[in-house]
Each structure stands twice: as structure tokens, then as C-alpha cells.
N, C-alpha and C. Protein backbone atom coordinates (compact mmCIF):
# COMPACT_ATOMS: atom_id res chain seq x y z
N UNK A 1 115.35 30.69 36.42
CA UNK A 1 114.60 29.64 37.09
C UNK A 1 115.24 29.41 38.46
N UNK A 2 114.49 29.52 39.53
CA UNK A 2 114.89 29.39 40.93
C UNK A 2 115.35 28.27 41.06
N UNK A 3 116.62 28.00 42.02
CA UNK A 3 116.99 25.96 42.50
C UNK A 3 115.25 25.81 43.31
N UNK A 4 115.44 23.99 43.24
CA UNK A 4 114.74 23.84 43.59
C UNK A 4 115.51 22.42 44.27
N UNK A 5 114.41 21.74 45.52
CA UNK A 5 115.03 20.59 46.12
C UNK A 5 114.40 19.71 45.38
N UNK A 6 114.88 18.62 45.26
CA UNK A 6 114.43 17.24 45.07
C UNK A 6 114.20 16.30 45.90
N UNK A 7 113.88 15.05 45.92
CA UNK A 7 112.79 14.13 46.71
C UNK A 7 114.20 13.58 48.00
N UNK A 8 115.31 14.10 47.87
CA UNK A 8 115.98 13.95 48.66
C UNK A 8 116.25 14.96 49.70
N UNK A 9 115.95 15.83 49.41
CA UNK A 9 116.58 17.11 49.79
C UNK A 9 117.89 18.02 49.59
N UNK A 10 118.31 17.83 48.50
CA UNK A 10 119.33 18.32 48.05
C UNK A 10 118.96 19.14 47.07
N UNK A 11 119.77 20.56 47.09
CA UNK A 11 119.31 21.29 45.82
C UNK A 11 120.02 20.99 44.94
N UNK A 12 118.95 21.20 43.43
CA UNK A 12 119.76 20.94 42.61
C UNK A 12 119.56 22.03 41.74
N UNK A 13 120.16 22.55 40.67
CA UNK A 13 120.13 23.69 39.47
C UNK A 13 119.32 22.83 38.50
N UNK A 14 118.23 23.87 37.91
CA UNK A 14 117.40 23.37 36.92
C UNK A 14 118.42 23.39 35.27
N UNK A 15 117.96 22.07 34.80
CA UNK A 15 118.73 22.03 33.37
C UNK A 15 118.53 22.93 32.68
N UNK A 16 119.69 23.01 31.56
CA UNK A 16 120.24 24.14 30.69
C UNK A 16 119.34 23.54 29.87
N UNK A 17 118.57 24.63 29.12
CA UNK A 17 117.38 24.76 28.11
C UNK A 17 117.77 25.75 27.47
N UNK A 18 117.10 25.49 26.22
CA UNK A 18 117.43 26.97 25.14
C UNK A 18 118.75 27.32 24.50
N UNK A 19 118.76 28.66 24.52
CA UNK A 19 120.23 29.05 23.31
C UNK A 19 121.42 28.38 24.89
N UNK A 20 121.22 28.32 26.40
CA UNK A 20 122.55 28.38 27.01
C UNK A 20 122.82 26.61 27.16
N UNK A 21 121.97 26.19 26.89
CA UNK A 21 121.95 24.60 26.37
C UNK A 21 122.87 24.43 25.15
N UNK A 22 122.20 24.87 24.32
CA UNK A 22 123.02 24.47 22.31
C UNK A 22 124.28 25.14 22.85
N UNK A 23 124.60 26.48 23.44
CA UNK A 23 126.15 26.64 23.53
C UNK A 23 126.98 25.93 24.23
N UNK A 24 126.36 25.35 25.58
CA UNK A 24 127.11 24.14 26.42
C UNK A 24 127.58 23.21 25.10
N UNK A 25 126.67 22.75 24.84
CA UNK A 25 126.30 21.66 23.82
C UNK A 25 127.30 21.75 22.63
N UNK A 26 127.63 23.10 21.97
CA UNK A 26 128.65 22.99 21.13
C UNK A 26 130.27 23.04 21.84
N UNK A 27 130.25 23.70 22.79
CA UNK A 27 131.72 23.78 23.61
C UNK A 27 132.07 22.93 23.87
N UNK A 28 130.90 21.89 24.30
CA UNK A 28 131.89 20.39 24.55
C UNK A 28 132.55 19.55 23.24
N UNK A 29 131.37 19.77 22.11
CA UNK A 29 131.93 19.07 20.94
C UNK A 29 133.37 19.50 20.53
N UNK A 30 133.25 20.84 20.63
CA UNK A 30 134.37 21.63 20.28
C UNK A 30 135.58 21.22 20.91
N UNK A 31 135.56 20.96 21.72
CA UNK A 31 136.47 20.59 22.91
C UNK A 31 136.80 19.44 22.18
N UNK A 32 136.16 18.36 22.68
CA UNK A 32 136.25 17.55 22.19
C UNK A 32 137.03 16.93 20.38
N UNK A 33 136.60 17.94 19.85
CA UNK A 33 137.43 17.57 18.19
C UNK A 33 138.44 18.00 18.46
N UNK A 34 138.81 18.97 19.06
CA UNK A 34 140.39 19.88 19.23
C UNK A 34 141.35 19.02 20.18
N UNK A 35 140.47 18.88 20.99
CA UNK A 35 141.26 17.76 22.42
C UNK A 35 141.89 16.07 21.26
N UNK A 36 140.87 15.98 20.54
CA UNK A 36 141.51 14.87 20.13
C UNK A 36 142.57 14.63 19.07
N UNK A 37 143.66 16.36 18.05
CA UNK A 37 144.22 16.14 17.63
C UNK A 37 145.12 16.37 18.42
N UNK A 38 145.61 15.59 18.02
CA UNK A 38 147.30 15.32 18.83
C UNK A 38 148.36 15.95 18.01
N UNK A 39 149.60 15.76 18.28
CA UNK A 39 150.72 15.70 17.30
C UNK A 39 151.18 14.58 16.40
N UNK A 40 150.56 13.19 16.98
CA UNK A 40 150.86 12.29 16.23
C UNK A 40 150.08 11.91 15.30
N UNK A 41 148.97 12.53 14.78
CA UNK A 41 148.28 12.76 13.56
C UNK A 41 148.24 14.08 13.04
N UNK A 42 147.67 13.94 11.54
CA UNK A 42 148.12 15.54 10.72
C UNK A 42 146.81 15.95 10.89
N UNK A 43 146.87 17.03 11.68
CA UNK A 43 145.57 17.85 11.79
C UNK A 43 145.59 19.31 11.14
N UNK A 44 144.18 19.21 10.44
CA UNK A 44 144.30 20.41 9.26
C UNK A 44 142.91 21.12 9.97
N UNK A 45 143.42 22.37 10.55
CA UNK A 45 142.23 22.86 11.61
C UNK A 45 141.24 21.85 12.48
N UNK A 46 139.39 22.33 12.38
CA UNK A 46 139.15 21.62 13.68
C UNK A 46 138.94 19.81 13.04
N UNK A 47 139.27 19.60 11.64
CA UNK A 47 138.92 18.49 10.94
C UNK A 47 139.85 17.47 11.38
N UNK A 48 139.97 16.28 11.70
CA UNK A 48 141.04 15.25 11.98
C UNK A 48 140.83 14.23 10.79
N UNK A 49 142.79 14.47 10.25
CA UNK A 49 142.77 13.53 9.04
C UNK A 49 144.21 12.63 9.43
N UNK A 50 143.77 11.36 8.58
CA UNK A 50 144.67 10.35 9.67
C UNK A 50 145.92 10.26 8.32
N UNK A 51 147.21 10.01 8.57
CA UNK A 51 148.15 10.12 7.51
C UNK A 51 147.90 8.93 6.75
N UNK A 52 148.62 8.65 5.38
CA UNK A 52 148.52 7.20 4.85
C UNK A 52 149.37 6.65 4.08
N UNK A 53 150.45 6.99 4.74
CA UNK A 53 152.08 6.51 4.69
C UNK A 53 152.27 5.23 3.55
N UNK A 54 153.06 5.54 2.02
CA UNK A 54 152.87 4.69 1.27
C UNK A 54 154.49 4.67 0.76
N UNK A 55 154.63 3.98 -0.16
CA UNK A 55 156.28 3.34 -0.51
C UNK A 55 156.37 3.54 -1.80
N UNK A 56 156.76 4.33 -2.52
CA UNK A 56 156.85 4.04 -3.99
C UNK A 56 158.37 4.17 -4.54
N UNK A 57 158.57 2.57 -5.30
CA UNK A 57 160.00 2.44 -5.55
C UNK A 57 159.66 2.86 -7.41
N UNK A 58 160.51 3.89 -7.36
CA UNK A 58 160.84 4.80 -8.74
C UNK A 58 161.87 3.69 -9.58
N UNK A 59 161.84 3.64 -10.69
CA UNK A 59 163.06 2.93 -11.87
C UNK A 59 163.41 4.48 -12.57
N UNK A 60 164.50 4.73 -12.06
CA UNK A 60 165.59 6.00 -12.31
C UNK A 60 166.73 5.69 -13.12
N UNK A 61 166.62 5.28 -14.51
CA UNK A 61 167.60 4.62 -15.17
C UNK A 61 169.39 6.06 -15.20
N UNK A 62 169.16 6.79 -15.01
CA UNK A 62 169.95 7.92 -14.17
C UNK A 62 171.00 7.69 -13.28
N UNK A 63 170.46 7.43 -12.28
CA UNK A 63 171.01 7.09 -11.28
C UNK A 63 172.55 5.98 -11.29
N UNK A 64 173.20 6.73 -11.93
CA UNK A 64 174.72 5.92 -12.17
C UNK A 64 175.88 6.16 -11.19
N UNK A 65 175.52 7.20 -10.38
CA UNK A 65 176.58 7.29 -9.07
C UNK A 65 175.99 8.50 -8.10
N UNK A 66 176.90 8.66 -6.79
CA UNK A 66 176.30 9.03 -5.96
C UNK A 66 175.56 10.49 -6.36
N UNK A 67 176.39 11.17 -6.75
CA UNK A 67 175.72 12.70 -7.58
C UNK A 67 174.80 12.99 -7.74
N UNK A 68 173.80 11.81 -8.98
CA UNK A 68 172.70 11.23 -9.62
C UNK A 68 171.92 11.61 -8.23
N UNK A 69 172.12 9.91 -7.41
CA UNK A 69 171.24 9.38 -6.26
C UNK A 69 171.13 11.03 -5.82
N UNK A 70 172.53 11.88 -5.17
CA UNK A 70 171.36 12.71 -4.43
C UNK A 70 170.96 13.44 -4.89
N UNK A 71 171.06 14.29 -6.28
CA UNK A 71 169.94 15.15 -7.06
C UNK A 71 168.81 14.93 -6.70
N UNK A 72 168.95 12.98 -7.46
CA UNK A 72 167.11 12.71 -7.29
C UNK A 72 166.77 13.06 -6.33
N UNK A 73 167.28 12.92 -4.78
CA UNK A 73 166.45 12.28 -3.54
C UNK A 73 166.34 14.31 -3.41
N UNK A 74 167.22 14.99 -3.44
CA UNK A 74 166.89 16.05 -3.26
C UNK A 74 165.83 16.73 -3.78
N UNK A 75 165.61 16.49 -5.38
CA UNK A 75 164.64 16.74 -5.64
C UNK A 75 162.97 16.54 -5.28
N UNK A 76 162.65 14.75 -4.66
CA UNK A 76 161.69 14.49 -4.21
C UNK A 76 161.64 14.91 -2.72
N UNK A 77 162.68 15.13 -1.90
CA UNK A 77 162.53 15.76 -0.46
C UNK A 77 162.02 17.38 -0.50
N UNK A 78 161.63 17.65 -1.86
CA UNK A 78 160.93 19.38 -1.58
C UNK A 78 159.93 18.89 -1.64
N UNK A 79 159.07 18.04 -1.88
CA UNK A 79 157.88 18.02 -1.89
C UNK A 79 156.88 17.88 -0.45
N UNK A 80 156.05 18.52 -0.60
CA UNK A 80 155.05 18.57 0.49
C UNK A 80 154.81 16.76 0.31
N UNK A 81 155.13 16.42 1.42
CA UNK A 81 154.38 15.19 1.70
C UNK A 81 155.15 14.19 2.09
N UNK A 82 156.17 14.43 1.39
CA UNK A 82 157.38 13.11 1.21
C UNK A 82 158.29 12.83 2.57
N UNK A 83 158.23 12.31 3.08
CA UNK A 83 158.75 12.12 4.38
C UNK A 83 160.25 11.51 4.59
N UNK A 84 160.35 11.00 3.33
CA UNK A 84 161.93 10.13 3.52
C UNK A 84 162.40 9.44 1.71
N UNK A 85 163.30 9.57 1.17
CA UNK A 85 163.90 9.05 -0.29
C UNK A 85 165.19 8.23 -0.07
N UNK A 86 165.22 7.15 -0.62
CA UNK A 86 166.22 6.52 -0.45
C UNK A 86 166.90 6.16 -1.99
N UNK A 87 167.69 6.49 -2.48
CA UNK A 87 168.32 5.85 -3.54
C UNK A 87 169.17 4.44 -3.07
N UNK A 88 169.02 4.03 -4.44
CA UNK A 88 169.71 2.66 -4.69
C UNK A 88 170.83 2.40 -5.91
N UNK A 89 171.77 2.82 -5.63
CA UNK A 89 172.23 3.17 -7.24
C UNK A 89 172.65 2.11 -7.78
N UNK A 90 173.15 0.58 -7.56
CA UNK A 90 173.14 -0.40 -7.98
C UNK A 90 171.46 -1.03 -8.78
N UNK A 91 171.13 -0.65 -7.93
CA UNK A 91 169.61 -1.07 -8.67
C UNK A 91 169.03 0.14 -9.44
N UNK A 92 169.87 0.93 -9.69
CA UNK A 92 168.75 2.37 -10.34
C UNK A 92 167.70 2.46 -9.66
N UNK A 93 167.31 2.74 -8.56
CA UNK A 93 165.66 2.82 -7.81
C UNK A 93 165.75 3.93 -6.77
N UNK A 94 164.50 5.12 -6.90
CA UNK A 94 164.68 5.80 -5.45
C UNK A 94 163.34 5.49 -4.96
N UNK A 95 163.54 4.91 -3.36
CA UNK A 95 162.52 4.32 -2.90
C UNK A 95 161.83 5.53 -2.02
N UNK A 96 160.77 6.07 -1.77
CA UNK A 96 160.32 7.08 -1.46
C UNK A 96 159.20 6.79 -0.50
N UNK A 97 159.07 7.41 0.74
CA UNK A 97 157.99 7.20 1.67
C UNK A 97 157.69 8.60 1.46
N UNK A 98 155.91 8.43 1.47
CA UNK A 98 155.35 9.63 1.15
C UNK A 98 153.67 9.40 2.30
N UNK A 99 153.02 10.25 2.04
CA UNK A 99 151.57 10.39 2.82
C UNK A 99 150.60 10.86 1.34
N UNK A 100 149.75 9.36 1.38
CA UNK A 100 149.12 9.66 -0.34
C UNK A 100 147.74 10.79 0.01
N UNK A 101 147.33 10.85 1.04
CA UNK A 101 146.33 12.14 1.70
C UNK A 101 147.26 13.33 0.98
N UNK A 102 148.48 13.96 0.69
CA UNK A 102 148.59 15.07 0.63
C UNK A 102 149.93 14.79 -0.97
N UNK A 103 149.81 13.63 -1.39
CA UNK A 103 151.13 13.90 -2.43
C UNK A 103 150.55 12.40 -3.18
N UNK A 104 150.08 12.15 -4.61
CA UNK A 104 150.12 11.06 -5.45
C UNK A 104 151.32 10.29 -5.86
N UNK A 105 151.96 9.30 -6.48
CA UNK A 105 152.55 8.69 -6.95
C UNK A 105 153.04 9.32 -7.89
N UNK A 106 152.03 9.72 -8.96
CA UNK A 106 152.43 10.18 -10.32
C UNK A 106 153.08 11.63 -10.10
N UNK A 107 152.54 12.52 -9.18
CA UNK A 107 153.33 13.72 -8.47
C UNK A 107 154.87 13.55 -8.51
N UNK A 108 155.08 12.35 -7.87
CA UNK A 108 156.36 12.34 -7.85
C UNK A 108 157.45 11.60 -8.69
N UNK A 109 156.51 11.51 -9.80
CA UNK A 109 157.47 10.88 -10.88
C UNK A 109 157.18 12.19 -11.89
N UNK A 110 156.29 12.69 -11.86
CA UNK A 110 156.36 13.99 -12.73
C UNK A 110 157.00 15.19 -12.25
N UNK A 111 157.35 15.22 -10.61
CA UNK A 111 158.21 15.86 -10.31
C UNK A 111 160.11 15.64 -10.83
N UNK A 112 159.99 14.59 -10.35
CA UNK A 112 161.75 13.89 -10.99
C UNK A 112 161.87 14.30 -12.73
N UNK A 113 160.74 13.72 -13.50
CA UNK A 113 160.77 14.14 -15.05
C UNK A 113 160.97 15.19 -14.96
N UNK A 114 160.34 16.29 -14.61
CA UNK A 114 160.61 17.81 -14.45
C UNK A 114 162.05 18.31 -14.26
N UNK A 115 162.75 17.69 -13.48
CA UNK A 115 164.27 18.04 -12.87
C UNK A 115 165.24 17.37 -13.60
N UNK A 116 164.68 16.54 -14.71
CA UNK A 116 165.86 16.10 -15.67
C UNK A 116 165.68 14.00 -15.95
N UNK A 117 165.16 13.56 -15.07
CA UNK A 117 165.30 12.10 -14.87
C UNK A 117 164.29 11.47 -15.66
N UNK A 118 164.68 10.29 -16.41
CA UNK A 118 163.71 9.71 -17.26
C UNK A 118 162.63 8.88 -16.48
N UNK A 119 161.41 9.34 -15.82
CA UNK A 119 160.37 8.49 -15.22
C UNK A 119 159.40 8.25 -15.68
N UNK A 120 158.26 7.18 -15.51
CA UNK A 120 156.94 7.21 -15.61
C UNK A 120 156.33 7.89 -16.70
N UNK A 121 157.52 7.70 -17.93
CA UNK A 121 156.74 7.82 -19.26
C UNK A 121 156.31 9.72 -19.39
N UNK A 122 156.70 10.34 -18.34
CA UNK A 122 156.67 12.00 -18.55
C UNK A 122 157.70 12.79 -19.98
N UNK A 123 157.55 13.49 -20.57
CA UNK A 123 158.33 14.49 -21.27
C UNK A 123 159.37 14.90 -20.14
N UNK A 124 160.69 14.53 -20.37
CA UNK A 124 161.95 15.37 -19.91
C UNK A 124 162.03 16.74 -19.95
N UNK A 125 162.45 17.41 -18.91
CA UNK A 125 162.44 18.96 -18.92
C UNK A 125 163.80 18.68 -19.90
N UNK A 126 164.64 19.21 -20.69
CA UNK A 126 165.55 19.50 -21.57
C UNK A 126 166.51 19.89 -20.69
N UNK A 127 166.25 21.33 -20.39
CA UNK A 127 167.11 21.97 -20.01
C UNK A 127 167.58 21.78 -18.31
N UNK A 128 166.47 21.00 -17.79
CA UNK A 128 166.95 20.50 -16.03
C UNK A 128 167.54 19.06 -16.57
N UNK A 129 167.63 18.10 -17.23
CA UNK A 129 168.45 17.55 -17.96
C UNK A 129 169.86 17.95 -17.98
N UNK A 130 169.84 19.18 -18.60
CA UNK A 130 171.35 19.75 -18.99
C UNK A 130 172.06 19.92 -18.35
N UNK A 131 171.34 20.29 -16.92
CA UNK A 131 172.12 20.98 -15.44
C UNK A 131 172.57 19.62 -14.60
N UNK A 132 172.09 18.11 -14.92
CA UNK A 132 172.53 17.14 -14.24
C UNK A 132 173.71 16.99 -14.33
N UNK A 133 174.60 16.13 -12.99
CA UNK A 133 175.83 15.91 -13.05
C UNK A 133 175.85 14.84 -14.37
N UNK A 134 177.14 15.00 -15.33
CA UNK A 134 177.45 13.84 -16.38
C UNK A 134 177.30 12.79 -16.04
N UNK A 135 177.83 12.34 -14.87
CA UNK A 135 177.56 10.85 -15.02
C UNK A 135 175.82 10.72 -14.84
N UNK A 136 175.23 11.31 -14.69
CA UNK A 136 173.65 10.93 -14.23
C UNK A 136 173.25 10.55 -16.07
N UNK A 137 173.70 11.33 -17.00
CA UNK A 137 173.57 10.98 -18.45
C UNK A 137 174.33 10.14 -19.42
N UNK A 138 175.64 9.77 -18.59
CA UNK A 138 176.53 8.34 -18.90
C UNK A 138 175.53 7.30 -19.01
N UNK A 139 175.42 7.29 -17.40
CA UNK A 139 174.67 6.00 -16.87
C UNK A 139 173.02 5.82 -17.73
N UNK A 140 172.71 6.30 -18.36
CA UNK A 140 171.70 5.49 -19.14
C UNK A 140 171.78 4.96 -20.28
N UNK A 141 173.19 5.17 -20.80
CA UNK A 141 173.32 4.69 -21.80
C UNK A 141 174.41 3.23 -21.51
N UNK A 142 174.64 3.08 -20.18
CA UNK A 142 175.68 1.96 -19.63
C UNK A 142 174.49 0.92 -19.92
């Protein structure tokens, strides 16, 4: 389609019609979803998902000295999601910041049951039990 002038006299380019329209038309969207993940949100390709940073304080009757505390916390820091574990060993508690978009609650109490620690009503692995430091199996009977 030839330019043409308008009532001013200025040329102008006739609008994008057809397939070179819809491709403008998707490049900007495109742009646009990609332009808007950042680093300070978790972006999982061109989809934007916002994190949802949650607190869950564990009762780790275990947890009888430092040994204990960092098994546990080591154990919940492999997990995809978990961002930070804090033990408490006076209080028996490991307090855990996690992102519930990519890791549940019960995940991570069935993870700890798994590695030996009495949580959230799970079956004890036996034998990851066995491999805990002693005092982690003193201390529940203190």
C-alpha cells in the first residue's frame, strides 16, 4: 500500500493489517510478559508467578543439642523451596521459611520423619533414625 498524505500534509504509512498486524501485535505482548519478569520474582518461563513466603514452626521433640538442631535444619535446607531453617533447641522447634507455590507444610514434616525425627504424626524411617547423633534420641526421652 503506497504512503499517502493526510489533511495536513504530512505523510503518513498506512496501518498494519493482516498476518504483519497479529505479528506486531504478538511481539509486543511478548515483550511485554518477558520485560516484566524481573529477578525479584520467581519466573517459570514466559508465565509470571509471584512467591508466597510462609513460616512453619515444626515441634522436633529431637532436638536435644546442637548436633540434633543441625541435622534437622540440614535436612529441610535440601528442599526445593525452603529458603531459610532455624532451630530452637531450648524450645524443641525448627522454624522454617519456605515459598508454599513450590513446597507444602506437610512436605516438610514428612521430609524430617523420613531422616529420622518424630513429626506430624508420619512413620519414622528406622534406619535414618539409627544414623542420628545419640543425643538427638536421649533428648526425647528427657
Amino acid at each position: 500500500m503506497p504512503r499517502s498524505a493526510d489533511q495536513s500534509g504530512s505523510w503518513r504509512d498506512p496501518p498494519l493489517s493482516g498476518r504483519a498486524g497479529l505479528h506486531v501485535s504478538l511481539a509486543l505482548v511478548l515483550a511485554l510478559v518477558l520485560g516484566a519478569c524481573s529477578s525479584k520474582c520467581a519466573c517459570r518461563g514466559p508465565f509470571l508467578f509471584r512467591q508466597d513466603i510462609r513460616q512453619l514452626v515444626v515441634y522436633v521433640p529431637e532436638l536435644a543439642g546442637s548436633s540434633c538442631a543441625e541435622a534437622a535444619r540440614e535436612t529441610v535446607m535440601k528442599l526445593d523451596g525452603v529458603l531459610g531453617a532455624a532451630p530452637d533447641v531450648e524450645g524443641r522447634t525448627l522454624t522454617v521459611r519456605y515459598d508454599s507455590r513450590r513446597l507444602a507444610a506437610r512436605n516438610i514434616e514428612r521430609t524430617l520423619a523420613m531422616a529420622g525425627f518424630n513429626v506430624g504424626g508420619f512413620p519414622v524411617n528406622a534406619e535414618a533414625r539409627a544414623s542420628l547423633p545419640a543425643e538427638c534420641t536421649q533428648g526425647e526421652q528427657q
